[in-house]
C-alpha atoms as a PDB file:
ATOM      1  CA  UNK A   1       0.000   0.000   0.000  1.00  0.00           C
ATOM      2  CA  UNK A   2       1.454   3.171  -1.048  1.00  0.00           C
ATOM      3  CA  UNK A   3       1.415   5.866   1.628  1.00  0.00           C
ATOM      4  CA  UNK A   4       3.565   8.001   0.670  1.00  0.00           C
ATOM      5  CA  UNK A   5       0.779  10.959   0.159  1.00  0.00           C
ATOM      6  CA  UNK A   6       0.456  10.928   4.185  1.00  0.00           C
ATOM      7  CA  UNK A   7       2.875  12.530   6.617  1.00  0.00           C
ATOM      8  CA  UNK A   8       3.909  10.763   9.903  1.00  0.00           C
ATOM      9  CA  UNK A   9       0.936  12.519  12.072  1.00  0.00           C
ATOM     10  CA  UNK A  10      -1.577  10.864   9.699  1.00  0.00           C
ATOM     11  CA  UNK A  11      -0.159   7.620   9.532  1.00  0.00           C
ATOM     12  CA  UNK A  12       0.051   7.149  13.117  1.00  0.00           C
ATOM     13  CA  UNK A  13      -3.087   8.781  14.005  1.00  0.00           C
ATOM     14  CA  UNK A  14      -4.519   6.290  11.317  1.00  0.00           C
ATOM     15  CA  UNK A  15      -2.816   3.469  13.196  1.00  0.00           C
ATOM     16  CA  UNK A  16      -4.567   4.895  16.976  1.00  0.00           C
ATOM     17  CA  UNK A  17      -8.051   5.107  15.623  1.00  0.00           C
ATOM     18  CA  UNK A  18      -8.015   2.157  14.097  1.00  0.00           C
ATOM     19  CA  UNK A  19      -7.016   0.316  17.257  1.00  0.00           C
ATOM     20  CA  UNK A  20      -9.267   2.071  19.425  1.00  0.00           C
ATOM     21  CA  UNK A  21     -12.277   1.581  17.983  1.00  0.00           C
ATOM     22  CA  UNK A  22     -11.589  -1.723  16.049  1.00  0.00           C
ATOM     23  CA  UNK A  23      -9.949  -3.939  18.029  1.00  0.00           C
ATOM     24  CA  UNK A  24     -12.122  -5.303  21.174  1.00  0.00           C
ATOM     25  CA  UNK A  25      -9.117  -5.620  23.804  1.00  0.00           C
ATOM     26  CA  UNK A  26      -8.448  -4.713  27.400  1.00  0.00           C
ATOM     27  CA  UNK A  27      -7.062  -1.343  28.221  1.00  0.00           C
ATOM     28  CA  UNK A  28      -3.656  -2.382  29.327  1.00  0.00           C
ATOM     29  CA  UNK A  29      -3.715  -4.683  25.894  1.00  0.00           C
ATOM     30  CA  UNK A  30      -4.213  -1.067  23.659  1.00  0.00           C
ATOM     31  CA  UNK A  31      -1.955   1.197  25.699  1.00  0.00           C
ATOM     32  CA  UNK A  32       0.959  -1.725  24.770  1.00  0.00           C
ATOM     33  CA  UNK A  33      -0.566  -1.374  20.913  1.00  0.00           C
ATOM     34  CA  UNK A  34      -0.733   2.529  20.953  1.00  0.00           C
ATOM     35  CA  UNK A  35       2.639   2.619  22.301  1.00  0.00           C
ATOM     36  CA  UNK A  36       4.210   0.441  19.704  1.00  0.00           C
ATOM     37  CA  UNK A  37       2.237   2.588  17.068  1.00  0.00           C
ATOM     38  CA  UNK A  38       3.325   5.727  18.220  1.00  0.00           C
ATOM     39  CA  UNK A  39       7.086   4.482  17.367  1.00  0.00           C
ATOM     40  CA  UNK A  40       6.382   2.931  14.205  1.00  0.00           C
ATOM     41  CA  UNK A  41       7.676   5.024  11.053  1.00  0.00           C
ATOM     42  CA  UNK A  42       5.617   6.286   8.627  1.00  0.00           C
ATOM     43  CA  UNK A  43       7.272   5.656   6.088  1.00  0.00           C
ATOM     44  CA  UNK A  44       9.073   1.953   6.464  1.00  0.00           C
ATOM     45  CA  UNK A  45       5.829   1.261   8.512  1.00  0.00           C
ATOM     46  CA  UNK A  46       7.558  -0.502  11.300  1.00  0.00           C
ATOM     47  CA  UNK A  47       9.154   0.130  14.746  1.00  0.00           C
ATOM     48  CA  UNK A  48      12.068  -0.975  16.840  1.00  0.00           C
ATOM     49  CA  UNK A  49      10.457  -0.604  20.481  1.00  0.00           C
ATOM     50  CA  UNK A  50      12.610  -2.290  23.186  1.00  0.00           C
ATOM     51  CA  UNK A  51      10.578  -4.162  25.743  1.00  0.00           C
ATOM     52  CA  UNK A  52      12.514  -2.002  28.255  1.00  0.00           C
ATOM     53  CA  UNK A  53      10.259   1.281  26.943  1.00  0.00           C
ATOM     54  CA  UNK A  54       7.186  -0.402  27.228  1.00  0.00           C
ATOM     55  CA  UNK A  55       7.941  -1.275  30.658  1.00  0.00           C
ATOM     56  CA  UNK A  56       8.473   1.903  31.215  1.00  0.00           C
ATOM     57  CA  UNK A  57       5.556   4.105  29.096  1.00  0.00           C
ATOM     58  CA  UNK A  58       3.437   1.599  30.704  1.00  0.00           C
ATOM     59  CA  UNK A  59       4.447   1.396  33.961  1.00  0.00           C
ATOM     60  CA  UNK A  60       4.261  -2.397  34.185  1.00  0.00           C
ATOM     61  CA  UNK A  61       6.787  -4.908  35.273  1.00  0.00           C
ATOM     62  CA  UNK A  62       8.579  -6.732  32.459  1.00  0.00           C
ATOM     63  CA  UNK A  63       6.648  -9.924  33.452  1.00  0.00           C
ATOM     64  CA  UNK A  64       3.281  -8.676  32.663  1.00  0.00           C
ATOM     65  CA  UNK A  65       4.496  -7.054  29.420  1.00  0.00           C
ATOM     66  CA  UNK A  66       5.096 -10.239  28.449  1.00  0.00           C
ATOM     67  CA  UNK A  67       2.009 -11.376  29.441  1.00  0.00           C
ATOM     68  CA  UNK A  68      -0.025  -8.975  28.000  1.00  0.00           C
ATOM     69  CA  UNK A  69       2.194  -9.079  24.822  1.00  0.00           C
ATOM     70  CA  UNK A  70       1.744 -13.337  24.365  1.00  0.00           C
ATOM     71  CA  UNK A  71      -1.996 -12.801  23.052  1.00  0.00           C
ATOM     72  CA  UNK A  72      -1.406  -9.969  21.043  1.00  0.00           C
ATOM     73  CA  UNK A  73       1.053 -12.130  19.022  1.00  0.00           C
ATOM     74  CA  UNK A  74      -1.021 -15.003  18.914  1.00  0.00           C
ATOM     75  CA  UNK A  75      -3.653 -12.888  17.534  1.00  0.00           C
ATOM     76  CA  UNK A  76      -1.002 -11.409  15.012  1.00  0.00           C
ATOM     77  CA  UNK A  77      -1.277  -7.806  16.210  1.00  0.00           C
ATOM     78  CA  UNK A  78       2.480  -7.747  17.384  1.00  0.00           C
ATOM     79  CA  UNK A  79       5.788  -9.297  16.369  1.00  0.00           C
ATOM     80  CA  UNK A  80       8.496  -9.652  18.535  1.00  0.00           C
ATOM     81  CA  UNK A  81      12.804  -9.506  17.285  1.00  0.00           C
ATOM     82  CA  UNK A  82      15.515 -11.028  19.117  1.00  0.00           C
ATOM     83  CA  UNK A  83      18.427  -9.026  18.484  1.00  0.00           C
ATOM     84  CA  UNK A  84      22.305  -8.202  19.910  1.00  0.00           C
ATOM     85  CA  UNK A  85      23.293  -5.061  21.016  1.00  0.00           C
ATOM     86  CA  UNK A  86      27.251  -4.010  20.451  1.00  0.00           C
ATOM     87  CA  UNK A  87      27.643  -5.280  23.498  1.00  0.00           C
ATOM     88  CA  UNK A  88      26.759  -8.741  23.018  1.00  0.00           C
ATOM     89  CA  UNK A  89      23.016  -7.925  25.328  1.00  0.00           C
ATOM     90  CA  UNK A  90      20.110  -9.638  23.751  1.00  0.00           C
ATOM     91  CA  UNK A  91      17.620  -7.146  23.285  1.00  0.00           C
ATOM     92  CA  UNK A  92      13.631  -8.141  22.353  1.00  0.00           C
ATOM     93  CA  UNK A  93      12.291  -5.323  19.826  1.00  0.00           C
ATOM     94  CA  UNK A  94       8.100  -5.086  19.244  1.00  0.00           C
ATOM     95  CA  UNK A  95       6.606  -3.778  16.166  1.00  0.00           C
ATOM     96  CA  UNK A  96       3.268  -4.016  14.811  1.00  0.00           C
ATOM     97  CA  UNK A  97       2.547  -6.923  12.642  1.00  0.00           C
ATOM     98  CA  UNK A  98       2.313  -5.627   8.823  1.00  0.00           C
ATOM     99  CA  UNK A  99      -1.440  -6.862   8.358  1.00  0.00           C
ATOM    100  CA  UNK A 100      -2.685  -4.573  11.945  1.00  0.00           C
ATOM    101  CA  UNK A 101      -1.258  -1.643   9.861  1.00  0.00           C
ATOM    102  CA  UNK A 102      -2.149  -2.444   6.384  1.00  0.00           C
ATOM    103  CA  UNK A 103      -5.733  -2.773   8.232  1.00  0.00           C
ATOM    104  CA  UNK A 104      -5.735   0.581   9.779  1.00  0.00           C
ATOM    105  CA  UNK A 105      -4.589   2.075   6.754  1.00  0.00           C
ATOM    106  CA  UNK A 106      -7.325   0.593   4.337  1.00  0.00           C
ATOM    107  CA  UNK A 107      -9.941   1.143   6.947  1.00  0.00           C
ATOM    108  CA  UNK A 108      -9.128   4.896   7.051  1.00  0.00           C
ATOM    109  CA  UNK A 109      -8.689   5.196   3.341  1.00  0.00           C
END
């Protein structure tokens, strides 16, 4: 989907409405989702968010981040990246999965 025509407050504000009203999910299920979408560029339409920043926008323990997070891949909302820092760390990154967006985009359009 081309989206090029839209600058990054559209897109993302796409990406919020469309998970607020569409998706039928608890509140602490969303903020993780809103979060994630605020982060995701425009225009590769996909974000590097560290598990460590949603603990912390969220104000959650890294336990139930995971916890919360498990269903929302299942129900392919979220993808999760295992990846190694510089210093050899292994880092999980969460993006939104490319059909959520390609959703909120077509459902906006």
């Amino acid at each position: 989907m081309n989206t090029s025509h839209l600058n990054p407050s559209q897109t993302r504000l796409m990406l919020w409405d469309y998970i607020s009203r569409n998706l039928n999910l608890s509140p602490q299920s969303k903020l993780l989702l809103l979060l994630i979408a605020n982060y995701t560029d425009p225009r590769s339409l996909k974000a590097s968010v560290p598990i460590s920043l949603l603990v912390l926008q969220c104000n959650l323990k890294e336990p139930e981040v995971n916890r919360l997070l498990l269903p929302l891949e299942a129900c392919h909302y979220t993808e999760r990246q295992r990846v190694l820092t510089d210093a050899g760390r292994s880092v999980i990154l969460c993006h939104l999965n490319p059909q959520l967006i390609q959703m909120a985009l077509r459902a906006q359009l």
